[in-house]
N, C-alpha and C. Protein backbone atom coordinates (compact mmCIF):
# COMPACT_ATOMS: atom_id res chain seq x y z
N UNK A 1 6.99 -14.69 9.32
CA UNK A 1 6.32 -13.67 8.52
C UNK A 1 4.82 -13.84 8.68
N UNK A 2 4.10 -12.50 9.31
CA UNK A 2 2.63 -12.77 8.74
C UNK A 2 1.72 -13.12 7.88
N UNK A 3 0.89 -14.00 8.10
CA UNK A 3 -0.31 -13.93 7.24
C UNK A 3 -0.68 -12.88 6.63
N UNK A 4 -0.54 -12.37 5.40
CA UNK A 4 -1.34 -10.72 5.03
C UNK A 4 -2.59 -10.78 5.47
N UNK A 5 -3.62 -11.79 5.81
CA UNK A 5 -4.68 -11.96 6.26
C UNK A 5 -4.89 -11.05 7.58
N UNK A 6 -4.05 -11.67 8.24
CA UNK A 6 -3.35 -10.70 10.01
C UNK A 6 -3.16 -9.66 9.70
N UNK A 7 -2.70 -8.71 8.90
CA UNK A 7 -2.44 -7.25 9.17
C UNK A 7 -2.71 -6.35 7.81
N UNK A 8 -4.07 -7.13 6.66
CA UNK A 8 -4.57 -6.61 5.90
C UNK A 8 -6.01 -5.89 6.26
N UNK A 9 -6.09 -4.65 5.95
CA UNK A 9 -7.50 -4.30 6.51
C UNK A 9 -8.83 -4.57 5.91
N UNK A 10 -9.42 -4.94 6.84
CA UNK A 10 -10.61 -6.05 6.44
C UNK A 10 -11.49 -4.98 6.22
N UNK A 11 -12.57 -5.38 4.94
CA UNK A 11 -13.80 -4.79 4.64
C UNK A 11 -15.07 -4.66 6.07
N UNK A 12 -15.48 -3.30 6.00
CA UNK A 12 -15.81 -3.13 7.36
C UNK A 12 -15.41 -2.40 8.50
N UNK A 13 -14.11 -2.99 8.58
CA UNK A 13 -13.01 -3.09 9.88
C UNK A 13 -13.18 -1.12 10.01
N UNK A 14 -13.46 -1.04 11.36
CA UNK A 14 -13.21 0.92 11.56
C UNK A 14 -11.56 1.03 11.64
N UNK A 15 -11.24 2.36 11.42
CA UNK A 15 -10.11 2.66 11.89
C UNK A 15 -9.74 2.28 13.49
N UNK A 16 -10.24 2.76 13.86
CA UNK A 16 -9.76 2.34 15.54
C UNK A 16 -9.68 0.53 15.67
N UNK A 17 -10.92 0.12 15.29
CA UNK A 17 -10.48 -1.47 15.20
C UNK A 17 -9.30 -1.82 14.33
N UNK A 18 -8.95 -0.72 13.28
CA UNK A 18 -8.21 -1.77 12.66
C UNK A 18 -6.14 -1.83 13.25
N UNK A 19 -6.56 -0.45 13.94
CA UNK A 19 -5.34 0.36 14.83
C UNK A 19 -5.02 -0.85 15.81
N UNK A 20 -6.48 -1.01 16.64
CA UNK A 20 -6.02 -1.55 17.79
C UNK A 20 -5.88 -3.35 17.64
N UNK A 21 -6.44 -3.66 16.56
CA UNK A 21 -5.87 -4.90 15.98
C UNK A 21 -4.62 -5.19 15.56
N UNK A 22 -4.18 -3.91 14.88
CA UNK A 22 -2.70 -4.27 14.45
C UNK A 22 -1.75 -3.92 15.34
N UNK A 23 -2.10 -3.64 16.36
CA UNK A 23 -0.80 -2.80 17.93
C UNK A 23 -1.25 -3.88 18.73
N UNK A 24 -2.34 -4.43 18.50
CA UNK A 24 -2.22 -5.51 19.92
C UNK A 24 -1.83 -6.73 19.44
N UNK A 25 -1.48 -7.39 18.20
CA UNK A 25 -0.35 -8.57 18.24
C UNK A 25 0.92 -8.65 18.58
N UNK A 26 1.04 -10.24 18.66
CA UNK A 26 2.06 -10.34 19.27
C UNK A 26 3.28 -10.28 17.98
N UNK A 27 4.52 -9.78 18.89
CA UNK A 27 5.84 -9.47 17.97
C UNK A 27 5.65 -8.17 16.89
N UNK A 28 6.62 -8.80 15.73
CA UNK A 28 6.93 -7.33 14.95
C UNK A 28 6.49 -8.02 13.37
N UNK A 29 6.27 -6.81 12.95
CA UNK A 29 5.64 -6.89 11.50
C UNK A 29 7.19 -6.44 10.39
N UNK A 30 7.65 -7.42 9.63
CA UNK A 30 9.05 -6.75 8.81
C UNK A 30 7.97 -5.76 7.73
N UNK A 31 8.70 -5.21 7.74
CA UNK A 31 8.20 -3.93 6.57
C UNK A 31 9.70 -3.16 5.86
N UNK A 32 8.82 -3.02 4.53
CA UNK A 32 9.96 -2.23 3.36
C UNK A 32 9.24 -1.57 2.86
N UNK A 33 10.24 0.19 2.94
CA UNK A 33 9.06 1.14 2.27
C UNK A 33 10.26 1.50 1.49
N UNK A 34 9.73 2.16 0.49
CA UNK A 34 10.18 1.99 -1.11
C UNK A 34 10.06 3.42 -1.77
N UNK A 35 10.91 4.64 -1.32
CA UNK A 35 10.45 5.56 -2.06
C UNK A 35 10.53 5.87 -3.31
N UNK A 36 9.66 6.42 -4.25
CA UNK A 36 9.33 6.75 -5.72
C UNK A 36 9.76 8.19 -5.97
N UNK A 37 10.19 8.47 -7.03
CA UNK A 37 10.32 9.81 -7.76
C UNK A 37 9.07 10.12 -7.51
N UNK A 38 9.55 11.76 -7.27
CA UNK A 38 8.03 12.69 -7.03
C UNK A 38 7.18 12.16 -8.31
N UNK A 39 6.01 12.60 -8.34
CA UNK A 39 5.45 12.96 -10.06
C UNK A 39 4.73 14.50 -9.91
N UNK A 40 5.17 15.30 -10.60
CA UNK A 40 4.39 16.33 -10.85
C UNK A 40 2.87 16.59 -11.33
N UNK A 41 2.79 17.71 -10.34
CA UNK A 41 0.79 17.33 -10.40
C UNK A 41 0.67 18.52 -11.27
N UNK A 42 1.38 19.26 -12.24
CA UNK A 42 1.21 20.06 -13.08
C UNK A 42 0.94 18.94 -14.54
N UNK A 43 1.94 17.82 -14.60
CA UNK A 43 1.98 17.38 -15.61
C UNK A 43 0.14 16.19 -16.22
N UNK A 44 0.04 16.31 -14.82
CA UNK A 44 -1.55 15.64 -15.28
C UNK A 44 -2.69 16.53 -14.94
N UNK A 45 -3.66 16.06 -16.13
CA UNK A 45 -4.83 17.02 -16.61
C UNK A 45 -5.89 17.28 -14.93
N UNK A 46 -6.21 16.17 -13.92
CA UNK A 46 -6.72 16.87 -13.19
C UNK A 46 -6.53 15.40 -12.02
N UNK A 47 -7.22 15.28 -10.82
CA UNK A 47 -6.81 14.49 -9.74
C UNK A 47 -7.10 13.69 -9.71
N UNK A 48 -7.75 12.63 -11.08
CA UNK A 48 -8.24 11.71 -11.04
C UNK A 48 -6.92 10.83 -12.19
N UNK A 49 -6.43 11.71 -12.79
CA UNK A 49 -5.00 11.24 -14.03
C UNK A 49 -3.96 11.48 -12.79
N UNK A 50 -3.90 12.24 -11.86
CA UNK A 50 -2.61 12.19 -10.89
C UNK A 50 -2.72 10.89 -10.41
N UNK A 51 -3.67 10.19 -9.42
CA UNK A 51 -3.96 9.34 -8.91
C UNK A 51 -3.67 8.12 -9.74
N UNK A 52 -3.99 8.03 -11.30
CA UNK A 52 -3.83 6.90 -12.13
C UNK A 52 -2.56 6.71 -12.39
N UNK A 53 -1.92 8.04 -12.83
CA UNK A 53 0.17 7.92 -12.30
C UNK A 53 0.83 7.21 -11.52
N UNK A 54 0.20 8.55 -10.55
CA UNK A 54 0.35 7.30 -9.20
C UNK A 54 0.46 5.96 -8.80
N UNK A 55 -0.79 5.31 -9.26
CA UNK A 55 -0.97 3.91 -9.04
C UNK A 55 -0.04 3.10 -9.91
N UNK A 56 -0.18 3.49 -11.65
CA UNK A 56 0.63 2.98 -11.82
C UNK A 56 2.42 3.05 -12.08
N UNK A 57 2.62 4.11 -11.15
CA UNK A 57 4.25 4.14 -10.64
C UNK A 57 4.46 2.93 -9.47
N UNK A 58 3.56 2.83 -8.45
CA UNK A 58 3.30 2.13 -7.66
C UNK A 58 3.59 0.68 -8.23
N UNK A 59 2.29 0.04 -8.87
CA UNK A 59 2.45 -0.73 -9.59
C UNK A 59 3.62 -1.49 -10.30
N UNK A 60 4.53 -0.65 -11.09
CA UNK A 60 5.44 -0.82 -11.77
C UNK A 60 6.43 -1.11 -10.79
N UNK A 61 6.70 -0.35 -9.78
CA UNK A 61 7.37 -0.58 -8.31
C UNK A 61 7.50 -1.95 -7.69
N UNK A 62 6.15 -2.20 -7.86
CA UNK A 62 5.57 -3.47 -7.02
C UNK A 62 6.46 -5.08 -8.10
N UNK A 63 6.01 -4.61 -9.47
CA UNK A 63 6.27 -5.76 -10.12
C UNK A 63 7.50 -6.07 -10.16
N UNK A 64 8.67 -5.03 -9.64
CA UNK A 64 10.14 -5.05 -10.17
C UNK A 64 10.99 -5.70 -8.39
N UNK A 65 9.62 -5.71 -7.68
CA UNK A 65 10.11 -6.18 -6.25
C UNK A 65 9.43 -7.57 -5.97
N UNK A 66 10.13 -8.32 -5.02
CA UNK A 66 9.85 -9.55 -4.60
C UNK A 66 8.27 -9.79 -4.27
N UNK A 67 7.81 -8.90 -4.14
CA UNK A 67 6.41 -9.30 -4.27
C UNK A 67 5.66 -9.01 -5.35
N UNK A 68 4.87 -9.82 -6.19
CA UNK A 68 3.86 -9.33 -6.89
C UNK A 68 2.94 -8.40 -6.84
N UNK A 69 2.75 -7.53 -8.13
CA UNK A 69 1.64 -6.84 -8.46
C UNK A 69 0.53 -7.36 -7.33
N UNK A 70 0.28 -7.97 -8.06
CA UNK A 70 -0.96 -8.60 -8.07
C UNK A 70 -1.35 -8.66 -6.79
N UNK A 71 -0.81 -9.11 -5.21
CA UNK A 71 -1.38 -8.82 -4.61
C UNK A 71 -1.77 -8.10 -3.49
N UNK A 72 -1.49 -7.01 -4.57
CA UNK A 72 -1.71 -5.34 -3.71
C UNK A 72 -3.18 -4.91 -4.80
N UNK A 73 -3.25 -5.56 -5.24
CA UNK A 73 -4.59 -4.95 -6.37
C UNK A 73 -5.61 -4.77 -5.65
């Protein structure tokens, strides 16, 4: 398993660097994607309360799985 260090994007880092950093190591990265109930963007007041939903649906996601909250913050 990687270092999150190895395939976290670094402050700075451009897109293209951070592309061609993560396609030019060696082997495979395990990954789990996790889909969420929609949330309706009627039900929040404007795109800054969607986004805070969001995060914390995410969040709540995060804590109920083998990895911690915490370090996706």
């Amino acid at each position: 398993m990687p270092d999150a260090t190895d395939i976290a994007w670094l402050d700075g880092e451009s897109t293209p660097d951070n592309v061609r950093r993560i396609l030019s190591r060696p082997g495979t990265i395990p990954l789990r994607l996790t889909y969420l109930a929609p949330i309706d963007p009627a039900t929040a007041r404007d795109r800054k309360a969607l986004a805070a939903a969001s995060r914390a649906e995410i969040v709540a996601a995060l804590a109920a799985s083998a990895a911690p909250a915490a370090e996706f913050q």
